[in-house]
Protein backbone atom coordinates (compact mmCIF):
# COMPACT_ATOMS: atom_id res chain seq x y z
CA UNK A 1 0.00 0.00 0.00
CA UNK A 2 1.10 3.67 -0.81
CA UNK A 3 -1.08 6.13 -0.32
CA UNK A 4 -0.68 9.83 -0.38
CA UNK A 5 -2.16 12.33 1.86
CA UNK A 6 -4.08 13.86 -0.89
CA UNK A 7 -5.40 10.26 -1.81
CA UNK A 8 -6.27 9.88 2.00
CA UNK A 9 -7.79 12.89 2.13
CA UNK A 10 -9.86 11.83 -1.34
CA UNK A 11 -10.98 8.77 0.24
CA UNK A 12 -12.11 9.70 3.51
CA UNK A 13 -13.62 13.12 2.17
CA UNK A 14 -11.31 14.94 5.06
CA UNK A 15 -9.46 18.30 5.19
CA UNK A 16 -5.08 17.97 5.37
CA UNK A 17 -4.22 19.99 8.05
CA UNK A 18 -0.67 20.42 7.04
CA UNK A 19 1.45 21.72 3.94
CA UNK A 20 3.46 19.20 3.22
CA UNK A 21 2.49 15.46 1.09
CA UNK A 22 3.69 12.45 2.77
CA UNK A 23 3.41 9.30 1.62
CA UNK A 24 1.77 6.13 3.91
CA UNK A 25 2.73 2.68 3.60
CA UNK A 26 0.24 0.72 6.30
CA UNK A 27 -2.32 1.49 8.68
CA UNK A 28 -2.90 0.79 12.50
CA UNK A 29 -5.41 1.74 15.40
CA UNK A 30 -3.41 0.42 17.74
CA UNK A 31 0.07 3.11 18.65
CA UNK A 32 1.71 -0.15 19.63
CA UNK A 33 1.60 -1.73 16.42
CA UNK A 34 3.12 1.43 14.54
CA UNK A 35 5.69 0.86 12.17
CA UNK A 36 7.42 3.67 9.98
CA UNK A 37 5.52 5.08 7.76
CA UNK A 38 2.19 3.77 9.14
CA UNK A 39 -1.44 6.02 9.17
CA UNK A 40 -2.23 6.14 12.80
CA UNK A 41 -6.38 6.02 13.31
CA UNK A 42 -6.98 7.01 16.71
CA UNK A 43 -10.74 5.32 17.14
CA UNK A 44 -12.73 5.91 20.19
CA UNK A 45 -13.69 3.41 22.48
CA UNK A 46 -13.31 2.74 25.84
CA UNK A 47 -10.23 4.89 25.43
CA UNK A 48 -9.89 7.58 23.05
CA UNK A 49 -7.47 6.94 20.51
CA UNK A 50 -5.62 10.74 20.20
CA UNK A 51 -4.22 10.33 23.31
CA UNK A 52 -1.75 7.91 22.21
CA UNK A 53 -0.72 10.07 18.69
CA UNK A 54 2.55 10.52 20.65
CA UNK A 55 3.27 6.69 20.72
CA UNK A 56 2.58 6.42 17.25
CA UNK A 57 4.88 9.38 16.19
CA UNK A 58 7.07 7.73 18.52
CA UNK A 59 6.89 4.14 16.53
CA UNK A 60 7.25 6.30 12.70
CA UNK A 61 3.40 7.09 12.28
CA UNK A 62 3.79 9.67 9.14
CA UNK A 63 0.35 10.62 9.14
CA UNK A 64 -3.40 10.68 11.60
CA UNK A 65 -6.69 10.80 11.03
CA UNK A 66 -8.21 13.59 13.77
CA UNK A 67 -11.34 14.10 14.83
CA UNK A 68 -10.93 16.26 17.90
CA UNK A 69 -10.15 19.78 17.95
CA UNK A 70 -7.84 21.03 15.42
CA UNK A 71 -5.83 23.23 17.37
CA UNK A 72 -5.12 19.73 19.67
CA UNK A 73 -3.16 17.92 16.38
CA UNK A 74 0.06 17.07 16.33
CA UNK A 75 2.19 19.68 14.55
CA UNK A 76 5.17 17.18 13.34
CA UNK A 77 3.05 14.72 11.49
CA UNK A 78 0.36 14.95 8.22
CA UNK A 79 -2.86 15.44 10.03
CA UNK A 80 -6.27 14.46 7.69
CA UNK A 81 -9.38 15.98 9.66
CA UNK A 82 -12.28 14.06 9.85
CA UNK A 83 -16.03 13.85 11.33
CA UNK A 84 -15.55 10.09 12.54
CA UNK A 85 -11.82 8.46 12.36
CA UNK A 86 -13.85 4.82 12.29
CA UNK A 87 -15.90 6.21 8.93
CA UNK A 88 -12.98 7.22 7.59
CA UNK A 89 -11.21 3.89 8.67
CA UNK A 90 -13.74 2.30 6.93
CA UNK A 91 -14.16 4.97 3.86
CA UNK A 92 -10.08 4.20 3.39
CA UNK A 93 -10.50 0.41 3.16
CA UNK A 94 -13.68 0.76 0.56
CA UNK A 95 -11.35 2.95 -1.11
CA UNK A 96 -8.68 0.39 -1.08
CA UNK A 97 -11.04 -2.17 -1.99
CA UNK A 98 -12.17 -0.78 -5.28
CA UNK A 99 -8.46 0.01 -6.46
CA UNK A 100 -7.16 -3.77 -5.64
CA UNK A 101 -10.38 -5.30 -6.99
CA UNK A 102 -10.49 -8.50 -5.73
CA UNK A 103 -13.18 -10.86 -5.69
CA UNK A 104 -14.53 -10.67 -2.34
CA UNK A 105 -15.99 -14.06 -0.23
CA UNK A 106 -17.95 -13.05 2.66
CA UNK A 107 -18.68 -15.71 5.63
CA UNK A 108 -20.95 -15.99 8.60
CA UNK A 109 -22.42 -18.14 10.80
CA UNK A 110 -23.12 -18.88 14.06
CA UNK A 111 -20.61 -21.62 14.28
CA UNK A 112 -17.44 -22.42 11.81
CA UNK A 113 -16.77 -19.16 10.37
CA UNK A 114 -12.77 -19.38 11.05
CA UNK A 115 -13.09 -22.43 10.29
CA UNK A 116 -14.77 -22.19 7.06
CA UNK A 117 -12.51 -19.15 6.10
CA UNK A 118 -9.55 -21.10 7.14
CA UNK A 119 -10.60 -24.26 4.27
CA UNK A 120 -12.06 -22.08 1.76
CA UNK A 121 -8.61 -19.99 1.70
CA UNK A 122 -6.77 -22.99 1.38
CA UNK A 123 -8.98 -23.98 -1.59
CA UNK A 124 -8.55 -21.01 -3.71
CA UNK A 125 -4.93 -20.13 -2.74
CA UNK A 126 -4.39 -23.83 -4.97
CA UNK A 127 -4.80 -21.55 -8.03
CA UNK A 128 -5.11 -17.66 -6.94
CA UNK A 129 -3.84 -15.26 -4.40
CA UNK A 130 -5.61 -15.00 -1.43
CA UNK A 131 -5.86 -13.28 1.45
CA UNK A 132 -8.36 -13.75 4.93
CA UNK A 133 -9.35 -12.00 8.04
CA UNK A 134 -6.37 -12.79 10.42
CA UNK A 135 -7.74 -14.32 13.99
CA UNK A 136 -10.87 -13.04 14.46
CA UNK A 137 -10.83 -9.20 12.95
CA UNK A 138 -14.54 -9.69 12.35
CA UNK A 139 -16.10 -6.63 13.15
CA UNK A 140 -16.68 -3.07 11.79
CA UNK A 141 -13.32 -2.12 13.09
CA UNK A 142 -11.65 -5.74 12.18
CA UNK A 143 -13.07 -6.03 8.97
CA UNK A 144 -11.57 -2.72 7.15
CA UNK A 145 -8.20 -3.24 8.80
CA UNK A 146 -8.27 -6.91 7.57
CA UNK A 147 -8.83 -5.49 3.70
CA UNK A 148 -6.33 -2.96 4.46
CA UNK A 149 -4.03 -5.15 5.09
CA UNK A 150 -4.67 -6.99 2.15
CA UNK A 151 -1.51 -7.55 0.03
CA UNK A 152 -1.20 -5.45 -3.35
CA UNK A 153 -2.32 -8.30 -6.00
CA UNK A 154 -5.12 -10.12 -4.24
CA UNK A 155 -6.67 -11.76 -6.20
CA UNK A 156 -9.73 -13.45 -3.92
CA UNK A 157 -10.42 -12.16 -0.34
CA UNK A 158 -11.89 -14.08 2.21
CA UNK A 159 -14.02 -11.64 4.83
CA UNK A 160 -15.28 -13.25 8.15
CA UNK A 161 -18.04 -11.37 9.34
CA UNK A 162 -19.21 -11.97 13.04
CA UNK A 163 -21.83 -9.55 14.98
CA UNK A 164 -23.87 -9.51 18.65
CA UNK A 165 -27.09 -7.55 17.20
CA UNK A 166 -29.18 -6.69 14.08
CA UNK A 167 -28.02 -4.78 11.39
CA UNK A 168 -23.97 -5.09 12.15
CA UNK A 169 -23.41 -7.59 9.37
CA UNK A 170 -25.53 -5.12 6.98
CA UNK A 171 -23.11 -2.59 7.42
CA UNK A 172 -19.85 -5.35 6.51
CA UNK A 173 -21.75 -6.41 3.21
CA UNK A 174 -22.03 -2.91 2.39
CA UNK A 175 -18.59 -1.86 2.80
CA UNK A 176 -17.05 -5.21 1.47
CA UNK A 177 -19.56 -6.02 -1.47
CA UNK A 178 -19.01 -9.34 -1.68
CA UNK A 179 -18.85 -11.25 -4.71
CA UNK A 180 -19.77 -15.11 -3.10
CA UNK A 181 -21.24 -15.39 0.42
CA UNK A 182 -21.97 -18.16 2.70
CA UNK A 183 -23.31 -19.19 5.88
CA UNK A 184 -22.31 -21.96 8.14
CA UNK A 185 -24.60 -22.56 10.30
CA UNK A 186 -27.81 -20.70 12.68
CA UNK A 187 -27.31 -21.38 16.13
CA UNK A 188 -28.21 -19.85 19.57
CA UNK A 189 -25.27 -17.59 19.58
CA UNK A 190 -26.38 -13.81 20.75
CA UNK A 191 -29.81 -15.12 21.47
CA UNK A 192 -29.77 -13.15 24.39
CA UNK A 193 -29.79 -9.69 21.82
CA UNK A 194 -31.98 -10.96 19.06
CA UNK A 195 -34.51 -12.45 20.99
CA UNK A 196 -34.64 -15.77 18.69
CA UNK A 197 -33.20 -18.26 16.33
CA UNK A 198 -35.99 -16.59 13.40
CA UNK A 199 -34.04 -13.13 14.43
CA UNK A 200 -30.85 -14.66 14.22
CA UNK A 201 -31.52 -16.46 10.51
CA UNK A 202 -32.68 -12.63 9.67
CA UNK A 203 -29.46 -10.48 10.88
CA UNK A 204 -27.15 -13.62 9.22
CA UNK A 205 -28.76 -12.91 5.87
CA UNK A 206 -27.66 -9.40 6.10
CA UNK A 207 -24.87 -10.93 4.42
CA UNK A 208 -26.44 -10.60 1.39
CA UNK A 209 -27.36 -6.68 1.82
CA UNK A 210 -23.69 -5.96 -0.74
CA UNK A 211 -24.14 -9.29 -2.38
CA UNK A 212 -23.31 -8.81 -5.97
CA UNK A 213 -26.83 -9.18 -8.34
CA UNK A 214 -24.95 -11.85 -10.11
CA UNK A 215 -23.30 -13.52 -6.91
CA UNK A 216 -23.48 -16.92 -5.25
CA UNK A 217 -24.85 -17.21 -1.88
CA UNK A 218 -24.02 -21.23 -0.12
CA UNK A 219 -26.61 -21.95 2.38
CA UNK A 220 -26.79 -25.63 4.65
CA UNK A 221 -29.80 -27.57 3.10
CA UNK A 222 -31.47 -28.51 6.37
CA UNK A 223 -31.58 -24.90 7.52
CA UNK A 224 -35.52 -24.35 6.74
CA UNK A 225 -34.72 -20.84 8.27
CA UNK A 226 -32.57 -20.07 5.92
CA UNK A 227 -34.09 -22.04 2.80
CA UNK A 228 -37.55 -20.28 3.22
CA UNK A 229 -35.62 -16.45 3.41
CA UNK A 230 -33.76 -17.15 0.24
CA UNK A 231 -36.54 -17.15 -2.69
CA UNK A 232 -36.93 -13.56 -3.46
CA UNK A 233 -32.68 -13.50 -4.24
CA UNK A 234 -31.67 -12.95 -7.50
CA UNK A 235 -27.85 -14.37 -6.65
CA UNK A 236 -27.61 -18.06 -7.38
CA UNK A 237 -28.42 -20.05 -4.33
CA UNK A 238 -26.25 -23.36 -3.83
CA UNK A 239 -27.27 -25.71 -0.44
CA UNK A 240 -24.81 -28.49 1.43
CA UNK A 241 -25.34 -30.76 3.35
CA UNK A 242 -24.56 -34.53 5.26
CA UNK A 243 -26.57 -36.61 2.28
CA UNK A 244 -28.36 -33.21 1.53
CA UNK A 245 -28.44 -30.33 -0.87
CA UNK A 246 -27.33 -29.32 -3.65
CA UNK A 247 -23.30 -30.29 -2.73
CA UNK A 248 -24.13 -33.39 -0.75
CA UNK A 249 -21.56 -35.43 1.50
CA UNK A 250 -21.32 -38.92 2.47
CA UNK A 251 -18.68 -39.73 5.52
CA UNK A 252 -16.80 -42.71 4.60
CA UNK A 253 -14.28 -42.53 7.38
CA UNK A 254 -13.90 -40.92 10.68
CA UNK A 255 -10.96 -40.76 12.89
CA UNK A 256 -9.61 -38.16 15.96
CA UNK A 257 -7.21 -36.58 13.24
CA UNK A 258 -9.01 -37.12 10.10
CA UNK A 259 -12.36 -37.50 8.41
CA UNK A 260 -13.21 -39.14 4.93
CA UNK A 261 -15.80 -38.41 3.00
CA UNK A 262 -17.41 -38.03 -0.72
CA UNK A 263 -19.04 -35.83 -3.15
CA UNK A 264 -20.16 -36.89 -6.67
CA UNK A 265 -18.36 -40.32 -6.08
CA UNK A 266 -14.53 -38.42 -5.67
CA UNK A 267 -13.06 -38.89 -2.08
CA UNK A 268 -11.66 -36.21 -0.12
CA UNK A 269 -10.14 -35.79 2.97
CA UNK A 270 -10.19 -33.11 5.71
CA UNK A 271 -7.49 -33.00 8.77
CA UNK A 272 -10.08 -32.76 11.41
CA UNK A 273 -13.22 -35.01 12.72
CA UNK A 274 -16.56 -34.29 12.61
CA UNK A 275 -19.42 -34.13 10.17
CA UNK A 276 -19.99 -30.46 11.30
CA UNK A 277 -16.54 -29.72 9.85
CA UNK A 278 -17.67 -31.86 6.61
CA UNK A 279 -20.13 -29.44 6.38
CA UNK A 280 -17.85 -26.08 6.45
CA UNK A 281 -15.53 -27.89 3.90
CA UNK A 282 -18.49 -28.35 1.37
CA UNK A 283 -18.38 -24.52 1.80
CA UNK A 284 -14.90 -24.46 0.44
CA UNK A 285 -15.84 -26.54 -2.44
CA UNK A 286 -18.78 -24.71 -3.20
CA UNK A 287 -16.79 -21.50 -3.46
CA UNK A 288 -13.70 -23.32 -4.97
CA UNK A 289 -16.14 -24.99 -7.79
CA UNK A 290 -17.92 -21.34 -8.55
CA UNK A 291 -14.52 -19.95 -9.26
CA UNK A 292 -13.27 -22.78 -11.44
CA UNK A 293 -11.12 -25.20 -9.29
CA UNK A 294 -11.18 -28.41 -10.02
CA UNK A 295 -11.04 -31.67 -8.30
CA UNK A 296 -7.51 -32.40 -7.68
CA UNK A 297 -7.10 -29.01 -6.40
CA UNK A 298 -9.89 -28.54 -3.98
CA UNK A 299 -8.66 -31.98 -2.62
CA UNK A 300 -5.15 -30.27 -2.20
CA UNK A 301 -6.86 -27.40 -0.64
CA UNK A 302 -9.12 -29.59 1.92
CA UNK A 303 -6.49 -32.48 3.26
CA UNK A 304 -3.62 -29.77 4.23
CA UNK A 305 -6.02 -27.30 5.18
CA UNK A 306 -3.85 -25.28 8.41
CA UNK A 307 -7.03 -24.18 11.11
CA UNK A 308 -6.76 -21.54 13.37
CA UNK A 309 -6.12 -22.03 16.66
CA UNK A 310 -8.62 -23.54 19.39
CA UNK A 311 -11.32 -24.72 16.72
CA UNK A 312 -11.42 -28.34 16.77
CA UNK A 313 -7.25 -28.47 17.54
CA UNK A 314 -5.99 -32.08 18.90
CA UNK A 315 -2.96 -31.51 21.42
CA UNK A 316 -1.28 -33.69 24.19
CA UNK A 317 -1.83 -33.22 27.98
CA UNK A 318 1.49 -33.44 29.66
CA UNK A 319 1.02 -36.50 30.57
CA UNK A 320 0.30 -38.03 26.96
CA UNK A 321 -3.50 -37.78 26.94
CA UNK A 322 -5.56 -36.60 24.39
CA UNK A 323 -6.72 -33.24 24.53
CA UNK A 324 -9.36 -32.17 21.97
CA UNK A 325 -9.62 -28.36 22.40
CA UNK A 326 -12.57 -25.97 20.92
CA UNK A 327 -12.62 -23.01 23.18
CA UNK A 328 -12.82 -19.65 21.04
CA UNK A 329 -16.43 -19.56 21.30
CA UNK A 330 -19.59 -21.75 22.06
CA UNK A 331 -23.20 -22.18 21.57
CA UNK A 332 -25.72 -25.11 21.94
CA UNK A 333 -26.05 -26.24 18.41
CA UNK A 334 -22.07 -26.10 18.32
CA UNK A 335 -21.48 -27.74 21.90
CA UNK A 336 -23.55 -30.79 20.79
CA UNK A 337 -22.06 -31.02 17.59
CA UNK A 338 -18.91 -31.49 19.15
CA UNK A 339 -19.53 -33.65 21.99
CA UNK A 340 -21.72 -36.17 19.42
CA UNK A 341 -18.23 -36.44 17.59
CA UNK A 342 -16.30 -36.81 20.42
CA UNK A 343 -18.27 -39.60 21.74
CA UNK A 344 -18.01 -41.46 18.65
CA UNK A 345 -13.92 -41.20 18.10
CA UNK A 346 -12.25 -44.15 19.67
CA UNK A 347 -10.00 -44.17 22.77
CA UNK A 348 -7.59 -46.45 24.60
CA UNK A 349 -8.67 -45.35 27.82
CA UNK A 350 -11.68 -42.97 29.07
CA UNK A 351 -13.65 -39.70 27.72
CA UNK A 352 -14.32 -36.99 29.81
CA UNK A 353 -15.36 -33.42 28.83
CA UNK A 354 -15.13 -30.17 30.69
CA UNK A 355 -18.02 -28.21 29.50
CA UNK A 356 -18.09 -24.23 30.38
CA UNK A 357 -21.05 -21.76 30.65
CA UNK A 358 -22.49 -20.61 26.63
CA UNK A 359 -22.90 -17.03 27.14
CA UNK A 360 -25.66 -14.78 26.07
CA UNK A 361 -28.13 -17.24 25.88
CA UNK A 362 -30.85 -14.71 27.64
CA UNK A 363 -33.86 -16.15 29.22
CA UNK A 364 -33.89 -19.65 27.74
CA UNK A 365 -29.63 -20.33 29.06
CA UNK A 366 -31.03 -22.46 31.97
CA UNK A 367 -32.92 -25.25 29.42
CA UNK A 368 -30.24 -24.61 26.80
CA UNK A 369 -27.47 -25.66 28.91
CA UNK A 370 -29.35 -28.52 30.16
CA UNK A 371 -30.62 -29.57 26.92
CA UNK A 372 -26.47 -30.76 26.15
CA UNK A 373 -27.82 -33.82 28.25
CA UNK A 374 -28.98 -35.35 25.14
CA UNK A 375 -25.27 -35.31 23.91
CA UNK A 376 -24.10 -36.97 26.89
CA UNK A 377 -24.43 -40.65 28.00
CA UNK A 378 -22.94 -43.06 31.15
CA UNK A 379 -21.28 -45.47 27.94
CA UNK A 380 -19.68 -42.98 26.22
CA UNK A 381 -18.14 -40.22 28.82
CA UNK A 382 -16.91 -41.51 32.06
CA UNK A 383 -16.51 -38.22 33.90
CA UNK A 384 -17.97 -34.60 33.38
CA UNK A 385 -16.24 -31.51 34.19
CA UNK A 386 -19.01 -28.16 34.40
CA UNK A 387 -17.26 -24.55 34.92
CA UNK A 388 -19.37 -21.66 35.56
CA UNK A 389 -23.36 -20.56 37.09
CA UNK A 390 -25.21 -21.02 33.51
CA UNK A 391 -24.25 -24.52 33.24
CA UNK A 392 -25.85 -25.46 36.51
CA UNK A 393 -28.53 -26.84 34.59
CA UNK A 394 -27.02 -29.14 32.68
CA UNK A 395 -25.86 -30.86 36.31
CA UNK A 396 -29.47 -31.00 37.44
CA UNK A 397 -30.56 -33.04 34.30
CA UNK A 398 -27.40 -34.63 34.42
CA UNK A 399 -27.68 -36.29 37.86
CA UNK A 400 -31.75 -36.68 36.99
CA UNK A 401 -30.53 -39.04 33.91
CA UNK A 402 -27.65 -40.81 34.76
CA UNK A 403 -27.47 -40.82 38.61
CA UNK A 404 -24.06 -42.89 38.40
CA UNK A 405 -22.02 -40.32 36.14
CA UNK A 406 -19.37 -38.52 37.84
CA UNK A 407 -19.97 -34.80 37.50
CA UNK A 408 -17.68 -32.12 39.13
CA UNK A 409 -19.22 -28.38 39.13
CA UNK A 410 -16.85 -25.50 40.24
CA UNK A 411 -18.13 -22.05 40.21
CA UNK A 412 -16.18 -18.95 38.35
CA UNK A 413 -13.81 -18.90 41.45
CA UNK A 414 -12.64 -22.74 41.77
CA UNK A 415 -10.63 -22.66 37.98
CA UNK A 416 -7.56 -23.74 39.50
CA UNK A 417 -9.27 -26.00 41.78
CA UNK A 418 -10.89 -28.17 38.90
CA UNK A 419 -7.63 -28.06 36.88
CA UNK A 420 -6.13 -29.81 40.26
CA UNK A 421 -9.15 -31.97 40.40
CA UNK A 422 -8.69 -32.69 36.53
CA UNK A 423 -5.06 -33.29 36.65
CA UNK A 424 -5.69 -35.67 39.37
CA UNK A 425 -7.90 -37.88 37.30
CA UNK A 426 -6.42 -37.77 33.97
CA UNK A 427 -4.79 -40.66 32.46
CA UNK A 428 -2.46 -41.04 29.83
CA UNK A 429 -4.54 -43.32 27.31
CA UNK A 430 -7.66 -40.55 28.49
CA UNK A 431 -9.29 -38.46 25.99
CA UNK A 432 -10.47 -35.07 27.15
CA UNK A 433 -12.76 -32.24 25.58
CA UNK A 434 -12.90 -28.49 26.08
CA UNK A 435 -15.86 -26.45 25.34
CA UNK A 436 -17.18 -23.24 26.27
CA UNK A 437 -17.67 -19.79 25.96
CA UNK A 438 -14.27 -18.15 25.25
CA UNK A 439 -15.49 -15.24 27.75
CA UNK A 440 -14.98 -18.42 30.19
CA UNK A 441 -10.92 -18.21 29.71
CA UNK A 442 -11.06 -22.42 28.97
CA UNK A 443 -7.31 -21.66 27.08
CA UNK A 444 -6.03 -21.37 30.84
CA UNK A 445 -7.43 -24.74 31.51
CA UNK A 446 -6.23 -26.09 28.16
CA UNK A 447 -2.44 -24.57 28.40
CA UNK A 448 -2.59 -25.84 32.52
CA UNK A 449 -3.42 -29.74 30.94
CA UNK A 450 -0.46 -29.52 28.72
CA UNK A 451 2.40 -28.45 31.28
C-alpha cells in the first residue's frame, strides 16, 4: 500500500491539516503496532485513541486521522481531519477495496466461520492469491483493517463477518460487497440480543445486503430458516449438506485426526473429525467450484487445510493424553455437535469433557445448557467436568438421567481448583474435551493440561 495524503484525504472526504504530502505505507489503530511510515487512526472506544498520537509518532506514524479539535493535532506529522476516524477507517479500506479489486468471499455463521474461512482460503490459494481476516478481525473495526491489510495483487479475499445484534453484518456487506457469500450454520449464539433463532436467521442474511446481483450465496440444506428467506434472491443459491443439498456429502471414514468423506463419487479428505466440519468444507468446495477449481485441487486445498487455533485443535496433555480443544467460542447447536463427535472417536482409555457456561443465551440459558444432556451418556463419557453458574442446569438433568455419572461443578472462582481436580484424574490413554464460551478463559485450563 502507498497512499498519499491527498489520496487519503480523497478517500475519507477529510481536510489535510498540514502543507506538506507524505506518503503512507500501512495502517494501525493500535500506537503499539506502529511501524514507519504507518497512518495512525486514533478510534474511540473505551479509550480515546488521540491520546496515544505521541506513541505512534514515537513508533514512525507519518500521518493521523483527527477528529478532535484542530488546534489539539500534532504539529510534526500529516494530520487528515475528519467527522468520525472509524468512517474514515472504513471509507479508506472501501477505497482500497475498489483500487485492488479482488473478488470478495464473505462468511458468517453462528458456528465455523474461522473455520470455514480457514478451508475455503486454502482452496482457492491452490490456483489464486488470497488473502483472509487474520484471527478473528470480524467486526466493523476488524473487517476494514483486515482489507487494508490486504496484500497489493489479491486476487480473492476471504471476509469473516461476526456480529452480537441486528443490522452489524448489513453494514460489513455494504462496505465489502461481496462477490460469493456463505453461511455456516444458525445457532443460539447472541440469542440473548436478538430475541430468537428466526431473528438470528434474519441479521445472518444481512450478508447478502452488498451481495453482488450476479453472486453466489451457499446456504446448509437442512436450515428451513434459511431455505424459506432465500426465494426472493436474484444471486444463485447453492445448499450443502450430510446426504443433503445441492453439494451433498457422504462420511466414509472418521478418525480423531481425520475425516473421509465423498461428493459426486470423488473422495476427499479433511485433517479434522466431525461431520460439522464436513459441512464447512463443502463450503470451500462450493466456493472453490464457482470460481473454477477443479477436483484435484480442492482436494489439495481440503487435506492440508492449516485451522486456526482452538477450533477443533488435537494436542497432548502433559502427561500423553488426548486433549481435543474448541474453546474460542460456544453455543448449543455447536457444543452438541462437538460432543456427538467426540463420543463417537475411539479411545484407549476414558472420555471426559469439561463443559463451560455458553454465554448470552438470555432467558432460555437455563434449558439450553441442560438440553447438552442429550449429547451426553454413562457409555460414552466416564466423567464430566461443568465450569461456571449457567451450566448449573445441565448438572441437574445430568444427575436426573444418569445418577451414576461422575460430575464435578466448580463455580467462576474454583478454575484452578478443577484443573487440580482434573489433573488428578487424567490418564495417559484418556481423551479429554474443552468447550465453552471463550469469555470463560477455557485456554487457561487447556495450556494448565499440557504443562
Amino acid at each position: 500500500m502507498n497512499f498519499t495524503t491527498t489520496i487519503i484525504k480523497k478517500a475519507v472526504q477529510g481536510e489535510v491539516l498540514t502543507e506538506n504530502e507524505v506518503t503512507v505505507t500501512g495502517v494501525e489503530f493500535d500506537s503499539r503496532k506502529i511501524s514507519a511510515g504507518d497512518l495512525f487512526v486514533p478510534l474511540k472506544g473505551t479509550n480515546d485513541g488521540h491520546e496515544f498520537v505521541s506513541k505512534a509518532i514515537e513508533n514512525g506514524a507519518t500521518a493521523t486521522l483527527w477528529s478532535n479539535d484542530p488546534a489539539t493535532a500534532p504539529e510534526d506529522i500529516a494530520v487528515i481531519l475528519v467527522k468520525d476516524t472509524l468512517q474514515a477507517f472504513q471509507a479508506l479500506a472501501s477505497y482500497y477495496l475498489l483500487e485492488e479489486n479482488p473478488d470478495v468471499i464473505a462468511i458468517t455463521g453462528s458456528n465455523g466461520k474461522t473455520t470455514t474461512k480457514d478451508m475455503t482460503e486454502s482452496v482457492l490459494s491452490q490456483k489464486f492469491r488470497t488473502y483472509k481476516t487474520q484471527g478473528n478481525y470480524n467486526n466493523d473495526i476488524g473487517l476494514p483493517y483486515t482489507i487494508l491489510h490486504m496484500p497489493e495483487g489479491t486476487e480473492k479475499l476471504i471476509l469473516e463477518m461476526g456480529m452480537d445484534h441486528a443490522g452489524e453484518i448489513s453494514v460489513l456487506s455494504e462496505l465489502a460487497e461481496p462477490d460469493v457469500a456463505a453461511i455456516t450454520i444458525i445457532g443460539e449464539a447472541h440469542i440473548e440480543n436478538l430475541g430468537s433463532r428466526e431473528k438470528i436467521a434474519d441479521a445472518k442474511m444481512e450478508i447478502t445486503t452488498g451481495l453482488a446481483p450476479d453472486g453466489l450465496l451457499v446456504i446448509p440444506a437442512d436450515e428451513h430458516l434459511l431455505t424459506e428467506r432465500v426465494h426472493s434472491l436474484s444471486q444463485t443459491i447453492e445448499t450443502f449438506g450430510i446426504q443433503s443439498g445441492e453439494l451433498s456429502a457422504s462420511i466414509l471414514n472418521e478418525t480423531k485426526g481425520a475425516t473421509v468423506f465423498s461428493v459426486d463419487d470423488n473422495g476427499y479428505q479433511i485433517p479434522l473429525p466431525g461431520s460439522y466440519n464436513v459441512q464447512n468444507a463443502l463450503i470451500a468446495m462450493a466456493i472453490g467450484r464457482w470460481f473454477g477449481l477443479g477436483t484435484d485441487e480442492i482436494f489439495q486445498g481440503l487435506a492440508y487445510v492449516q485451522v486456526t487455533q482452538n477450533r477443533t485443535q488435537w494436542l497432548k496433555a502433559g502427561n500423553g493424553a488426548d486433549i481435543l480443544s474448541d474453546v474460542y467460542n460456544a453455543n448449543p447447536t455447536a457444543m452438541g455437535l462437538v460432543l456427538d463427535t467426540f463420543a463417537k472417536l475411539p479411545t484407549e482409555g476414558r472420555r471426559l469433557a469439561v463443559l463451560a457456561d455458553m454465554l448470552e443465551l438470555g432467558e432460555e440459558s437455563y434449558a439450553l445448557h441442560a438440553s447438552m444432556v442429550d449429547h451426553i451418556n454413562d457409555q460414552d463419557f466416564q466423567e464430566i467436568y461443568l465450569y461456571g453458574e449457567e451450566i448449573k442446569g445441565l448438572k441437574v438433568a445430568l444427575a436426573d438421567r444418569y445418577p451414576t455419572l461422575a460430575v464435578h461443578h466448580f463455580n467462576k472462582e474454583a478454575k484452578q481448583q478443577m484443573i487440580a481436580t482434573i489433573k488428578a484424574s487424567l490418564k495417559a490413554e484418556d481423551s479429554i474435551v474443552l468447550k465453552g464460551s471463550n469469555g470463560m478463559g477455557l485456554i487457561e485450563v487447556v495450556e494448565a493440561l499440557q504443562e
